[in-house]
N, C-alpha and C. Protein backbone atom coordinates (compact mmCIF):
# COMPACT_ATOMS: atom_id res chain seq x y z
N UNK A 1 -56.41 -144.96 -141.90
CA UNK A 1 -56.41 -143.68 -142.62
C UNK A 1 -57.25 -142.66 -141.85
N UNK A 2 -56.46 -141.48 -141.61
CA UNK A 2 -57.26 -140.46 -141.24
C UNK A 2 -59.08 -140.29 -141.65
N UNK A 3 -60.28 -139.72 -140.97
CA UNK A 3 -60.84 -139.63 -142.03
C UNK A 3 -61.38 -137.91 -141.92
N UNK A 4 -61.74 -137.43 -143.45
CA UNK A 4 -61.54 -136.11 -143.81
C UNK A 4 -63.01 -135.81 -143.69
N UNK A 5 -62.96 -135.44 -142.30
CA UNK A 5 -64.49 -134.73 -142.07
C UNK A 5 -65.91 -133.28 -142.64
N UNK A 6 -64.42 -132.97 -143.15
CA UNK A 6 -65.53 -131.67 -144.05
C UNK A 6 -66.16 -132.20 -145.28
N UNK A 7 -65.04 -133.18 -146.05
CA UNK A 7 -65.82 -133.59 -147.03
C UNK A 7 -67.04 -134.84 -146.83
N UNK A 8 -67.02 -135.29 -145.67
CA UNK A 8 -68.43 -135.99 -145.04
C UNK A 8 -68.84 -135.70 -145.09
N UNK A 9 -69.03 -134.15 -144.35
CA UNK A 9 -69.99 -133.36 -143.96
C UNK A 9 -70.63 -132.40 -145.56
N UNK A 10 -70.05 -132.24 -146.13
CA UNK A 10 -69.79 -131.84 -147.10
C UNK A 10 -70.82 -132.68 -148.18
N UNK A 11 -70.62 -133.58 -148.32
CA UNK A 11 -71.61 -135.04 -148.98
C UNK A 11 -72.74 -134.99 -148.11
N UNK A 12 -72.79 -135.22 -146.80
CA UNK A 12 -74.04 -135.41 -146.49
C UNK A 12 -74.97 -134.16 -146.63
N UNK A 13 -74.18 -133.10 -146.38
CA UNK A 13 -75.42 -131.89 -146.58
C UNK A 13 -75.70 -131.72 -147.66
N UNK A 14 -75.13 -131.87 -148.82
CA UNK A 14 -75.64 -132.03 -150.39
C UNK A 14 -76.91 -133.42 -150.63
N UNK A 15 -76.64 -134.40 -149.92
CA UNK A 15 -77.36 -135.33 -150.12
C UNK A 15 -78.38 -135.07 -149.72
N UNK A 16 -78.53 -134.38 -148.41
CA UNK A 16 -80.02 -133.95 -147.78
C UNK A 16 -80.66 -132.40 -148.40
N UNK A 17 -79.67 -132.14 -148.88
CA UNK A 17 -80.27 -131.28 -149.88
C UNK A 17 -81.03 -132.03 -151.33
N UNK A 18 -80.49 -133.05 -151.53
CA UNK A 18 -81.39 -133.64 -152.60
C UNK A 18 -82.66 -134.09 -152.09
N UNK A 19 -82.98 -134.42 -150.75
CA UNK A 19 -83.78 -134.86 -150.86
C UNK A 19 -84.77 -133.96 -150.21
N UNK A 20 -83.97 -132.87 -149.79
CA UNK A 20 -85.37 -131.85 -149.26
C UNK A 20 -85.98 -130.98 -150.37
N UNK A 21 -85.14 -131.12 -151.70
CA UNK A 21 -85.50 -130.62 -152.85
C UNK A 21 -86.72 -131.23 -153.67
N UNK A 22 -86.49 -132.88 -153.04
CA UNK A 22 -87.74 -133.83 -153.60
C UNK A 22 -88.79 -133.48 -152.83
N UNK A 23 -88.87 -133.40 -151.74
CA UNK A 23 -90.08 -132.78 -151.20
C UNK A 23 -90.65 -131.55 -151.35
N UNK A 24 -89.66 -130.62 -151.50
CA UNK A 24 -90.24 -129.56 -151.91
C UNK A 24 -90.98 -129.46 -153.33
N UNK A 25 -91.09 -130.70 -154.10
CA UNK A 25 -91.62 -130.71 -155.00
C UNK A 25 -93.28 -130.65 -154.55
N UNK A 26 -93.46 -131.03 -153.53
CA UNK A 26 -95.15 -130.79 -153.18
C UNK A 26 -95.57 -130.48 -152.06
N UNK A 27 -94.37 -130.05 -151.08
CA UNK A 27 -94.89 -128.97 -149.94
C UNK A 27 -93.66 -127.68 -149.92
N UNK A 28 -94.04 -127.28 -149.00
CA UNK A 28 -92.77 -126.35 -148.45
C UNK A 28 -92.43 -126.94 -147.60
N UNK A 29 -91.00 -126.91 -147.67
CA UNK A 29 -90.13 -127.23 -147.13
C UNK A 29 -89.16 -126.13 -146.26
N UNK A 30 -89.15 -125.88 -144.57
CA UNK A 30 -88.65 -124.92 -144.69
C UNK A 30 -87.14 -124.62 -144.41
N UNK A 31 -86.43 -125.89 -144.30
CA UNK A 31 -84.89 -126.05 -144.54
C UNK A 31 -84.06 -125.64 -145.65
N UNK A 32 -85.01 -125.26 -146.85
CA UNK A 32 -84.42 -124.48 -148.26
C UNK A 32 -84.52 -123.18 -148.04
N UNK A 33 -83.65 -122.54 -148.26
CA UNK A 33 -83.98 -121.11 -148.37
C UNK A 33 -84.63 -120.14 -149.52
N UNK A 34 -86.04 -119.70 -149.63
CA UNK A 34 -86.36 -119.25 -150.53
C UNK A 34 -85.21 -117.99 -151.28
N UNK A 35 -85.69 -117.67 -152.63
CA UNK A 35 -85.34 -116.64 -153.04
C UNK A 35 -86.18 -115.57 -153.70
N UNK A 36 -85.51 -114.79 -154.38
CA UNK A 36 -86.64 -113.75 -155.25
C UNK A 36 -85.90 -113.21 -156.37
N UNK A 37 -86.77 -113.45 -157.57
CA UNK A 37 -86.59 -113.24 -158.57
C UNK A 37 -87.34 -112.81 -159.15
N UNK A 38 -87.03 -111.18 -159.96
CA UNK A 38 -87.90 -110.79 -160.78
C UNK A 38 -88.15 -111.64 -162.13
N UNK A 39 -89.47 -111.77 -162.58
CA UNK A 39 -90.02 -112.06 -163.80
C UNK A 39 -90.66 -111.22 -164.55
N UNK A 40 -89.27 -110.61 -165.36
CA UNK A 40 -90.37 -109.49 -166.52
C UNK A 40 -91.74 -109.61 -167.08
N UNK A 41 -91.61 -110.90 -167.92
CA UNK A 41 -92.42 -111.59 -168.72
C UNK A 41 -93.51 -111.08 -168.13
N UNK A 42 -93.73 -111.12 -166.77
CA UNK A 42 -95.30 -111.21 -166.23
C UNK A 42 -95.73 -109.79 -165.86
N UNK A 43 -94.04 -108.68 -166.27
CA UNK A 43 -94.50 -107.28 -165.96
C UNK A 43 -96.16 -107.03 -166.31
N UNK A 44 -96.28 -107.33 -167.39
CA UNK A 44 -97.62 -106.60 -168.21
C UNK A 44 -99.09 -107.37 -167.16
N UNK A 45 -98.93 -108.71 -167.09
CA UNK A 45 -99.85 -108.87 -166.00
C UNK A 45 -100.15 -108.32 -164.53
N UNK A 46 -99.13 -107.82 -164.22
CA UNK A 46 -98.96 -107.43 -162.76
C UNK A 46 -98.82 -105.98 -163.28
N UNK A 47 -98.93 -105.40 -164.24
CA UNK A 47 -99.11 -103.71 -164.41
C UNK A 47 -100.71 -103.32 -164.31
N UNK A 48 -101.07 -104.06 -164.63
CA UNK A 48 -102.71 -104.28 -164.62
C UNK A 48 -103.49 -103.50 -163.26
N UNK A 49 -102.51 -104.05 -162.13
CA UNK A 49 -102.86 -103.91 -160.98
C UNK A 49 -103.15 -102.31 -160.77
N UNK A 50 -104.07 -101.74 -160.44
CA UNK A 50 -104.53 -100.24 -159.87
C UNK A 50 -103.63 -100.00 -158.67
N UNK A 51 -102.93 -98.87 -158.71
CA UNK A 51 -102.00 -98.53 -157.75
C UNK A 51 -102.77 -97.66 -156.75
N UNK A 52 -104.30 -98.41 -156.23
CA UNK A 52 -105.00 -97.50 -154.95
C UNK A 52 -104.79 -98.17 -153.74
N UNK A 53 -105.37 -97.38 -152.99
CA UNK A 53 -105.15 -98.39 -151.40
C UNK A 53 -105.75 -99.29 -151.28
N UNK A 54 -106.76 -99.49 -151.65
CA UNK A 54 -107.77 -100.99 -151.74
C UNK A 54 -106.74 -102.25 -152.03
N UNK A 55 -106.06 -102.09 -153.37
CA UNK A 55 -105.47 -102.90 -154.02
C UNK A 55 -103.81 -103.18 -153.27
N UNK A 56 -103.72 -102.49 -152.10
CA UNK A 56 -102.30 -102.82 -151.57
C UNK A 56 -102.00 -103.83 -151.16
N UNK A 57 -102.81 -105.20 -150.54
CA UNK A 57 -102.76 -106.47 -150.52
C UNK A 57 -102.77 -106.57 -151.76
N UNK A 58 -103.78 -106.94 -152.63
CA UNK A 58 -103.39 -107.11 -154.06
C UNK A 58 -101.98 -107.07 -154.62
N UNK A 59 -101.68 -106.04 -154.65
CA UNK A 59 -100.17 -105.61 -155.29
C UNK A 59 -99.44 -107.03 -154.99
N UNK A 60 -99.73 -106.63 -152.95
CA UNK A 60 -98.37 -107.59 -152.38
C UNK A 60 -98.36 -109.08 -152.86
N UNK A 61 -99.58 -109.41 -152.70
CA UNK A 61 -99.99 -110.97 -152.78
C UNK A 61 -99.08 -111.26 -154.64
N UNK A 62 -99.94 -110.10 -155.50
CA UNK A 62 -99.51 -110.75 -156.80
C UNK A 62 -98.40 -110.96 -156.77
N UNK A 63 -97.65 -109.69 -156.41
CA UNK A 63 -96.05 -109.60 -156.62
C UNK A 63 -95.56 -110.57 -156.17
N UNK A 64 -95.50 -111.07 -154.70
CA UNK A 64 -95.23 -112.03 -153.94
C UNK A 64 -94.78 -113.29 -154.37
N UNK A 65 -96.09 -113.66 -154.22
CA UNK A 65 -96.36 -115.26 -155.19
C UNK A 65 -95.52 -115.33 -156.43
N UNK A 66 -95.59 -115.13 -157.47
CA UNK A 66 -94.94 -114.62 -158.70
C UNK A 66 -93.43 -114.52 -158.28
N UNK A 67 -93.13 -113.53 -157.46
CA UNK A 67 -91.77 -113.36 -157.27
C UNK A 67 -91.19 -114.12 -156.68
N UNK A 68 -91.77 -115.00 -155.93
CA UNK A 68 -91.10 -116.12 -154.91
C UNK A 68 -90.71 -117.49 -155.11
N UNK A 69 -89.44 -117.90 -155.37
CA UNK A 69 -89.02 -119.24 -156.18
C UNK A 69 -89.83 -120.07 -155.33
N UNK A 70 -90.44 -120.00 -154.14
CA UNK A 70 -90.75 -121.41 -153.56
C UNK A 70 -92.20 -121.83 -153.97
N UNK A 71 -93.24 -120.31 -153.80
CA UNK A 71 -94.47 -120.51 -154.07
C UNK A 71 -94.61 -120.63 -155.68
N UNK A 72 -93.68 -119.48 -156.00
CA UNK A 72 -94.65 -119.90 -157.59
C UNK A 72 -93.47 -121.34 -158.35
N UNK A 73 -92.84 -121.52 -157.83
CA UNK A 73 -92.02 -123.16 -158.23
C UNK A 73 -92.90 -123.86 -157.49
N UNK A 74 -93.54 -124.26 -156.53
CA UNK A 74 -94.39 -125.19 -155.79
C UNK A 74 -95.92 -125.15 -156.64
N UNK A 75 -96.08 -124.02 -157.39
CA UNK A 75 -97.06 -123.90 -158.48
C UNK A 75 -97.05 -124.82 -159.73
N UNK A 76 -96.04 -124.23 -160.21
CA UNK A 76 -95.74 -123.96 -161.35
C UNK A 76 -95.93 -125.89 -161.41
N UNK A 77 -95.11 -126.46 -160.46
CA UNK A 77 -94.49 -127.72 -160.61
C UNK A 77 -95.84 -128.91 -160.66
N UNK A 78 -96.77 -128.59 -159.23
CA UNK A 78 -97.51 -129.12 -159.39
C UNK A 78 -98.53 -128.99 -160.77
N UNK A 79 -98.83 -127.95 -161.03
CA UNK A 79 -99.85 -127.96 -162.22
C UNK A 79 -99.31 -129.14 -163.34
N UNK A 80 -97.78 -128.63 -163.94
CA UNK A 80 -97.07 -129.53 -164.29
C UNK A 80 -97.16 -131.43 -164.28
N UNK A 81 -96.91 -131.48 -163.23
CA UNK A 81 -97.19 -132.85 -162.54
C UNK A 81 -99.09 -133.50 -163.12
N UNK A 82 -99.91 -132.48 -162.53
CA UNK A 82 -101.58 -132.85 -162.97
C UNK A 82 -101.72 -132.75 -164.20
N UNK A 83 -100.95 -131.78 -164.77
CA UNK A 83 -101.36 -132.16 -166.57
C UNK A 83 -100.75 -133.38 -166.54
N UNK A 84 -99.58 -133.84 -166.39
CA UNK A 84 -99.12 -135.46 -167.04
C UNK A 84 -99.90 -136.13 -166.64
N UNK A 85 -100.62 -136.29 -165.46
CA UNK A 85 -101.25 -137.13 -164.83
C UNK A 85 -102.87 -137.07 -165.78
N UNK A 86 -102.90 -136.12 -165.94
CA UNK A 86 -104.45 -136.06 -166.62
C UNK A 86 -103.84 -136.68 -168.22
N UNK A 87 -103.34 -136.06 -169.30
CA UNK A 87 -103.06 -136.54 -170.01
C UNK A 87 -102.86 -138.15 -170.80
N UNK A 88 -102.41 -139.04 -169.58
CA UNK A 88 -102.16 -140.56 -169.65
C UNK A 88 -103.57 -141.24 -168.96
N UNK A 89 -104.35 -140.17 -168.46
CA UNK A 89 -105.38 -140.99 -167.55
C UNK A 89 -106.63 -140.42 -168.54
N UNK A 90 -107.50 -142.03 -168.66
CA UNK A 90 -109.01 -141.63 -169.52
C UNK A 90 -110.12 -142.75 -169.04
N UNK A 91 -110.99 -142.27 -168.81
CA UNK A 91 -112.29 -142.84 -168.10
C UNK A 91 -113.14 -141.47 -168.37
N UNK A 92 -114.21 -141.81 -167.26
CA UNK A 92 -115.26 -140.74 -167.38
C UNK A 92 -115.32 -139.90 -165.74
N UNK A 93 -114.97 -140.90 -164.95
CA UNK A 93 -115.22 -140.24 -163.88
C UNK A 93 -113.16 -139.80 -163.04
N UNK A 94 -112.81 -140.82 -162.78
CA UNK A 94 -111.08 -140.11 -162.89
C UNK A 94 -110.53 -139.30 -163.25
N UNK A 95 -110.44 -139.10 -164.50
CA UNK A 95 -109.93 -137.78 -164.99
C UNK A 95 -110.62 -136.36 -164.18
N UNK A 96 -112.04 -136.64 -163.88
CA UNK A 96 -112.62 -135.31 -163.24
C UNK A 96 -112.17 -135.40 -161.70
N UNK A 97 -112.08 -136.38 -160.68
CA UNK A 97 -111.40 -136.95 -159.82
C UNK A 97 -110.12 -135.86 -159.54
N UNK A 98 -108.85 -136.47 -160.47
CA UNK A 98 -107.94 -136.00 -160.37
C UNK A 98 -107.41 -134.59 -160.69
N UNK A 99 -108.23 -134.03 -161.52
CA UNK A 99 -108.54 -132.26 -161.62
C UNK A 99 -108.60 -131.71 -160.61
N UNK A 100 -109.44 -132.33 -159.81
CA UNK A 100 -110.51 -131.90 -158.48
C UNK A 100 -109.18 -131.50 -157.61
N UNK A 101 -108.63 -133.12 -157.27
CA UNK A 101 -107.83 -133.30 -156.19
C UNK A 101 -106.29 -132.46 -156.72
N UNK A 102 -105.74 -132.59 -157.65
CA UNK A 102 -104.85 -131.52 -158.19
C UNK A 102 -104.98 -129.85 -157.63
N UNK A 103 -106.25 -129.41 -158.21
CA UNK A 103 -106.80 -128.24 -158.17
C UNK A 103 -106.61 -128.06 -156.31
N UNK A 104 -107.30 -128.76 -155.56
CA UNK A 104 -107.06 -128.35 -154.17
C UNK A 104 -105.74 -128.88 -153.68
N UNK A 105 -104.92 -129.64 -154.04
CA UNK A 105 -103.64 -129.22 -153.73
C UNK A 105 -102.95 -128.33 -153.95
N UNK A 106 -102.93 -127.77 -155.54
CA UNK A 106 -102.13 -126.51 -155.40
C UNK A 106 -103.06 -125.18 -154.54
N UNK A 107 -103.77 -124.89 -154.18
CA UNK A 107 -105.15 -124.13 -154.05
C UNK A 107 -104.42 -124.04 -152.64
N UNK A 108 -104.12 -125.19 -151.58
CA UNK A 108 -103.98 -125.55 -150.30
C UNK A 108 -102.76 -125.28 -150.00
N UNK A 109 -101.86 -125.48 -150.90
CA UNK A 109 -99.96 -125.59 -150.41
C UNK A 109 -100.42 -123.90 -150.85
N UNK A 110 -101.01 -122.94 -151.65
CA UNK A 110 -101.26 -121.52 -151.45
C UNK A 110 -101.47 -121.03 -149.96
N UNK A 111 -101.89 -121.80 -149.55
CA UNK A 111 -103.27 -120.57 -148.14
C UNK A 111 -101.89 -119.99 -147.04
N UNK A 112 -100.84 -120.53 -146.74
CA UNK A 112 -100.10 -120.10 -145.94
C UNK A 112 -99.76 -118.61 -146.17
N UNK A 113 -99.62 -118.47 -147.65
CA UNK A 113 -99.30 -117.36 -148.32
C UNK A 113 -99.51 -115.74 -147.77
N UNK A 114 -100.93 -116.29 -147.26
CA UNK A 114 -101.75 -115.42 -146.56
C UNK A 114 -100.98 -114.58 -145.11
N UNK A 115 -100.33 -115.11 -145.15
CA UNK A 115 -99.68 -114.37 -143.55
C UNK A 115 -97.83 -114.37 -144.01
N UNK A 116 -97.82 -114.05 -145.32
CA UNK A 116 -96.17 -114.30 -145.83
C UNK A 116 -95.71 -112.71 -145.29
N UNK A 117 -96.99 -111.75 -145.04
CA UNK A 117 -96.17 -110.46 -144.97
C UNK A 117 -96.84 -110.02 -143.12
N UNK A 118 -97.31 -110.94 -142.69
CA UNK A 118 -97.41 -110.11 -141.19
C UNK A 118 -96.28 -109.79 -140.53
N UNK A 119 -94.98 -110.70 -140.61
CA UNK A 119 -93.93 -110.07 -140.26
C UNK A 119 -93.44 -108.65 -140.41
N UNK A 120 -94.09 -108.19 -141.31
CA UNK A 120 -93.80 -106.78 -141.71
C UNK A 120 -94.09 -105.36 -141.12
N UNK A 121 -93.59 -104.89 -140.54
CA UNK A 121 -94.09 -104.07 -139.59
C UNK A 121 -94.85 -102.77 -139.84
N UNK A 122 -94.19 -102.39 -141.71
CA UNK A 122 -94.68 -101.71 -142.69
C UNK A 122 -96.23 -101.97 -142.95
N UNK A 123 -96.38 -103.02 -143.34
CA UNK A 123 -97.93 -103.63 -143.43
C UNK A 123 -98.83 -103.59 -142.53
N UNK A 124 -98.75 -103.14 -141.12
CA UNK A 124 -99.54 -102.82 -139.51
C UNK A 124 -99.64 -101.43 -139.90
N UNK A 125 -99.12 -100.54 -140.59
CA UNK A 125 -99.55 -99.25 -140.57
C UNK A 125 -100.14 -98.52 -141.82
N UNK A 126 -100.42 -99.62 -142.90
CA UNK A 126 -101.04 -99.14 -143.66
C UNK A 126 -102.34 -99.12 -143.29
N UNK A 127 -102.89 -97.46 -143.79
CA UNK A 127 -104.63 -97.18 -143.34
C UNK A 127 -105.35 -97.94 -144.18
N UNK A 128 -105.80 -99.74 -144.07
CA UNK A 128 -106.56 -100.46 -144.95
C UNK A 128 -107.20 -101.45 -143.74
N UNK A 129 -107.98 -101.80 -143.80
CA UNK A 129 -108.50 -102.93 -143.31
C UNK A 129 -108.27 -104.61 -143.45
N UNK A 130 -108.26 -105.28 -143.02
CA UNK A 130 -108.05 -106.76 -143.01
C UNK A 130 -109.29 -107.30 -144.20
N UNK A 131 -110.16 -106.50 -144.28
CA UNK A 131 -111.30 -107.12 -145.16
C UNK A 131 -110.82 -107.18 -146.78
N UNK A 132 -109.93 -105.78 -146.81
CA UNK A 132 -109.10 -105.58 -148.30
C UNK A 132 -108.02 -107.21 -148.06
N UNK A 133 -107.31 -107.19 -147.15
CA UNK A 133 -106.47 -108.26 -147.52
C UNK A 133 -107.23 -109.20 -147.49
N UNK A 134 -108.34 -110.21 -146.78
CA UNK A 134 -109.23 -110.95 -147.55
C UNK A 134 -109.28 -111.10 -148.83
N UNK A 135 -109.95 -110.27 -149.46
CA UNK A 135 -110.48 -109.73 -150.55
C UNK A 135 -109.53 -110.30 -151.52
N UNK A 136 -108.55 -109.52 -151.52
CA UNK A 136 -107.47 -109.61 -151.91
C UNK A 136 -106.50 -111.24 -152.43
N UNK A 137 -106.56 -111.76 -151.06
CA UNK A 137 -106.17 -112.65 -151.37
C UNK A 137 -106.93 -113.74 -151.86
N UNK A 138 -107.99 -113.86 -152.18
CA UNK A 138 -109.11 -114.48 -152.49
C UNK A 138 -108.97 -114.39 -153.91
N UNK A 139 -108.69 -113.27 -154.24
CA UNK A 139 -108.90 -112.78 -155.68
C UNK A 139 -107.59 -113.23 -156.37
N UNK A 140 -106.25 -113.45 -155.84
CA UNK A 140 -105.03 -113.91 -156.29
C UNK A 140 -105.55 -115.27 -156.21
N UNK A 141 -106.12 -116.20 -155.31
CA UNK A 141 -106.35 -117.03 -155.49
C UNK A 141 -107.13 -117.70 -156.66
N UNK A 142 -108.16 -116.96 -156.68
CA UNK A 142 -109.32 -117.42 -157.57
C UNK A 142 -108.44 -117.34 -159.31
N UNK A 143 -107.62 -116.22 -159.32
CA UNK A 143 -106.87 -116.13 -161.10
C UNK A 143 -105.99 -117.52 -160.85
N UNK A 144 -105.13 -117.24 -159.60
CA UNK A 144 -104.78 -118.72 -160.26
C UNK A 144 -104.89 -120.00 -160.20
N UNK A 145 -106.38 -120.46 -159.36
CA UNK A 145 -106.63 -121.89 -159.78
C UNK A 145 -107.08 -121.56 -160.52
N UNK A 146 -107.92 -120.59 -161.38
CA UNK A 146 -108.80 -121.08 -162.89
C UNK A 146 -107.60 -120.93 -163.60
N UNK A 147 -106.31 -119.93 -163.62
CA UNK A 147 -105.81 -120.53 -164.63
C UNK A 147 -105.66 -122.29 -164.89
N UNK A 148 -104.90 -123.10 -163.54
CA UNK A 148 -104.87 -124.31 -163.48
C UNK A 148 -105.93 -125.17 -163.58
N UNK A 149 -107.14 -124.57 -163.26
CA UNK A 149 -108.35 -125.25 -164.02
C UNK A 149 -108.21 -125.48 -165.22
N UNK A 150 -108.26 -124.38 -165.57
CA UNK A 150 -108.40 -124.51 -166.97
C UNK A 150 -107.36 -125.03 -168.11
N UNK A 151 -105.91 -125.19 -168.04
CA UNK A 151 -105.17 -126.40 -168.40
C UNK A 151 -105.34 -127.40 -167.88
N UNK A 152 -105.80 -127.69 -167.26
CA UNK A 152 -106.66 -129.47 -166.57
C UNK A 152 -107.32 -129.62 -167.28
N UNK A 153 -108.52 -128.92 -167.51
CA UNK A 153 -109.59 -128.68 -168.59
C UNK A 153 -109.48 -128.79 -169.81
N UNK A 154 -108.43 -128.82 -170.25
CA UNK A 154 -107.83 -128.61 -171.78
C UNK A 154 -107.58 -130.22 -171.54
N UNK A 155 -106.50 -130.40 -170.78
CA UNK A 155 -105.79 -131.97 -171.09
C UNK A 155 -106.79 -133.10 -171.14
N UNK A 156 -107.97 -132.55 -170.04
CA UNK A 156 -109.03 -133.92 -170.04
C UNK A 156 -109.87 -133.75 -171.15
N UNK A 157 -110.24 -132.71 -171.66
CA UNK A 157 -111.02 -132.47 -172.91
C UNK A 157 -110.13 -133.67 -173.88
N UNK A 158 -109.24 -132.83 -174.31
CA UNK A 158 -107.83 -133.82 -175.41
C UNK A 158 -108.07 -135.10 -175.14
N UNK A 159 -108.07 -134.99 -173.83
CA UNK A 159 -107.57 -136.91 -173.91
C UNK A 159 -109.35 -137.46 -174.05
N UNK A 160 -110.47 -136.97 -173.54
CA UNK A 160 -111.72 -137.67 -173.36
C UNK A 160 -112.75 -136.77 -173.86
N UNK A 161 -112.62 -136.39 -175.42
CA UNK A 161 -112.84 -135.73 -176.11
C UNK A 161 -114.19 -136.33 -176.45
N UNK A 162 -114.34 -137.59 -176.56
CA UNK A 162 -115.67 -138.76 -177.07
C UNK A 162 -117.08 -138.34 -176.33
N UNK A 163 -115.77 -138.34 -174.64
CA UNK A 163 -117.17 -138.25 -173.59
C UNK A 163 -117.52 -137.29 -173.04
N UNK A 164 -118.99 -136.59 -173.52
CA UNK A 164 -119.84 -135.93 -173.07
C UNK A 164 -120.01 -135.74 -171.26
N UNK A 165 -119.75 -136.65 -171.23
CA UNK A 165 -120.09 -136.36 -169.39
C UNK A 165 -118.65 -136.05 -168.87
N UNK A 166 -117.69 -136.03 -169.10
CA UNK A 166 -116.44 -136.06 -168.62
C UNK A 166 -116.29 -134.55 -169.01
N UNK A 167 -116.37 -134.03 -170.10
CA UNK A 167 -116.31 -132.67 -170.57
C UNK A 167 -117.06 -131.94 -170.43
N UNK A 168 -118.22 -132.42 -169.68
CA UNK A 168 -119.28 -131.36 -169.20
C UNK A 168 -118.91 -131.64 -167.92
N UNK A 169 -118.62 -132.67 -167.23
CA UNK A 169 -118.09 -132.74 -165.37
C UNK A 169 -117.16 -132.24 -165.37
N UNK A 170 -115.76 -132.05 -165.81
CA UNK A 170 -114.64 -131.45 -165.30
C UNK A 170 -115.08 -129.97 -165.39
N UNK A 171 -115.89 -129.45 -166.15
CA UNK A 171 -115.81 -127.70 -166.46
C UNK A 171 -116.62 -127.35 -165.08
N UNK A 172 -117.79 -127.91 -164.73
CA UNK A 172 -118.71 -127.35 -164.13
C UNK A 172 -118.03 -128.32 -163.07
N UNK A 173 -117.50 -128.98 -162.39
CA UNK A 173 -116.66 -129.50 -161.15
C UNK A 173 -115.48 -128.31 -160.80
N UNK A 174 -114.90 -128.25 -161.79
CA UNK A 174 -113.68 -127.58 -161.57
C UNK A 174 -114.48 -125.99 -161.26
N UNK A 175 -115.63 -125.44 -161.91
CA UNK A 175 -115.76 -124.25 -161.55
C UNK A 175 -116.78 -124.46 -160.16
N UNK A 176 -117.43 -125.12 -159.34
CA UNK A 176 -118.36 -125.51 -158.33
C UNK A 176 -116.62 -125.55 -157.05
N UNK A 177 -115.62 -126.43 -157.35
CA UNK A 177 -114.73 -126.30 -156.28
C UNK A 177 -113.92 -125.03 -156.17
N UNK A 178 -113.37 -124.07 -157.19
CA UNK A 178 -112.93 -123.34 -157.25
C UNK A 178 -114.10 -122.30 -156.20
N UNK A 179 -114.91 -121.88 -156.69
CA UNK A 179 -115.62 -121.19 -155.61
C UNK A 179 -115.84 -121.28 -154.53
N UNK A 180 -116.27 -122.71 -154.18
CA UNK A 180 -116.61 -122.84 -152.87
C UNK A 180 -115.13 -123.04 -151.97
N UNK A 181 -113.80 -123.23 -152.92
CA UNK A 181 -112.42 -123.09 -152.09
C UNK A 181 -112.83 -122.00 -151.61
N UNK A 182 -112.70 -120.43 -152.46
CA UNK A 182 -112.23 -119.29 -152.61
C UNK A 182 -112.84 -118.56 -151.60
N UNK A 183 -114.50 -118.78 -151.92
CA UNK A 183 -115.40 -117.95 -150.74
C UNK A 183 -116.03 -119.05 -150.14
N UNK A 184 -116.19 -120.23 -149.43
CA UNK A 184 -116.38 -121.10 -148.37
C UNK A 184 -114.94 -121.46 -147.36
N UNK A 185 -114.27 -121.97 -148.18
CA UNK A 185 -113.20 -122.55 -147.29
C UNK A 185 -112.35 -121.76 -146.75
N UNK A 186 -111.99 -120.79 -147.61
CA UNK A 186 -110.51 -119.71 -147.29
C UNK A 186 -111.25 -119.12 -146.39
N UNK A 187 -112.05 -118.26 -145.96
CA UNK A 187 -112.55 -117.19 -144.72
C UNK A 187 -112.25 -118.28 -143.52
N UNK A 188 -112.83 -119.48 -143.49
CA UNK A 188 -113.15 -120.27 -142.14
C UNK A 188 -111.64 -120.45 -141.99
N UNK A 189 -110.86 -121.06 -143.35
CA UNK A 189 -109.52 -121.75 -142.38
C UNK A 189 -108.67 -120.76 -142.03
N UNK A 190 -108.82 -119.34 -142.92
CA UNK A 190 -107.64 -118.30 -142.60
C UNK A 190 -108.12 -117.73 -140.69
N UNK A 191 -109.50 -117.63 -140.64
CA UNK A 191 -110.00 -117.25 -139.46
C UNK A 191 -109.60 -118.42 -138.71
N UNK A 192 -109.72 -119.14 -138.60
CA UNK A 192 -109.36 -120.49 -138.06
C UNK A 192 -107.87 -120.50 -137.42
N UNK A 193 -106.93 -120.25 -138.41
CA UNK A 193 -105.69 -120.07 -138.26
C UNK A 193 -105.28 -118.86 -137.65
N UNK A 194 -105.82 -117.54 -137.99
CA UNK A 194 -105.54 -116.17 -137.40
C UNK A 194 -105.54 -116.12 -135.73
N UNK A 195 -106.90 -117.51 -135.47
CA UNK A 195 -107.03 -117.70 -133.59
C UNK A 195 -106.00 -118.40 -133.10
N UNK A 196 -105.16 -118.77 -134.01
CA UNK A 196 -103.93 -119.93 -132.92
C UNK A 196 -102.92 -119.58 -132.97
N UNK A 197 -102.92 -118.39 -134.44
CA UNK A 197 -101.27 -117.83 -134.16
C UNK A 197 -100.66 -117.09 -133.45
């Protein structure tokens, strides 16, 4: 029998589409093609934003992230994923463990984010400094791991509600890594990265 090569081909690229879809569940993947989609819902959060020049990274970063099926689905999913995981898990020291390590994964699959608009040739001629986009992106960062802190925070409370040390370690863990991500780590690795690209 003849054999009918498009529909091979046809099957296999769907199949490897399933499975670059599984990975993209916790990195980027860059064989998918992102998209963009507005999200009303979040108009009112992202109206917030001051329409000055300071805030023009700002703008971009919020909008960005938010608007971008890959980053804010690579968000959205993991947080997802760490609440179940916190939820079924109870001890005293684990549950704060896995907050931790949650929290700097989504925090980390973020940092690329940071250079999503140098391609832009528009963005080289705005009169702002690199210190605003710092700034900037630091500050998108910091809203949304505490949001994800803080539903971590909720689930380990719920589930290890008894223990005193678990509900006083996850709050003051989760707020000790969040900072020292935001203003320790992000300057060194974005500088870090800015020298090799």
């Amino acid at each position: 029998y003849p054999i009918d090569w498009k529909v091979m081909i046809a099957d296999e690229n769907s199949r490897m589409h399933t499975v670059y879809q599984f990975f993209n569940l916790f990195t980027d993947v860059p064989m998918l093609q992102g998209s963009i989609r507005r999200r009303r819902y979040l108009d009112g959060i992202l109206g917030r934003i001051k329409l000055i020049p300071k805030n023009t990274y700002l703008y971009l970063y919020a909008h960005g992230i938010i608007r971008d099926n890959e980053m804010s689905g690579l968000y959205f999913r993991l947080m997802v994923i760490g609440t179940v995981f916190l939820v079924f898990v109870k001890g005293e020291i684990l549950p704060i463990f896995l907050s931790l390590l949650f929290v700097y994964l989504i925090g980390f699959q973020l940092i690329p984010f940071y250079f999503h608009f140098s391609d832009n040739a528009f963005v080289h001629v705005y009169p702002i400094t690199d210190q605003y986009q710092m700034k900037s992106f630091q500050r998108v960062l910091l809203y949304m791991l505490s949001i994800v802190s803080l539903i971590f925070a909720i689930a380990v409370i719920a589930v290890n509600f008894s223990s005193l040390m678990t509900v006083a370690g996850v709050i003051v863990a989760e707020a000790l890594e969040i900072w020292a991500f935001v203003y320790l780590y992000i300057p060194r690795r974005l500088a870090r990265s800015e020298r090799t690209r």
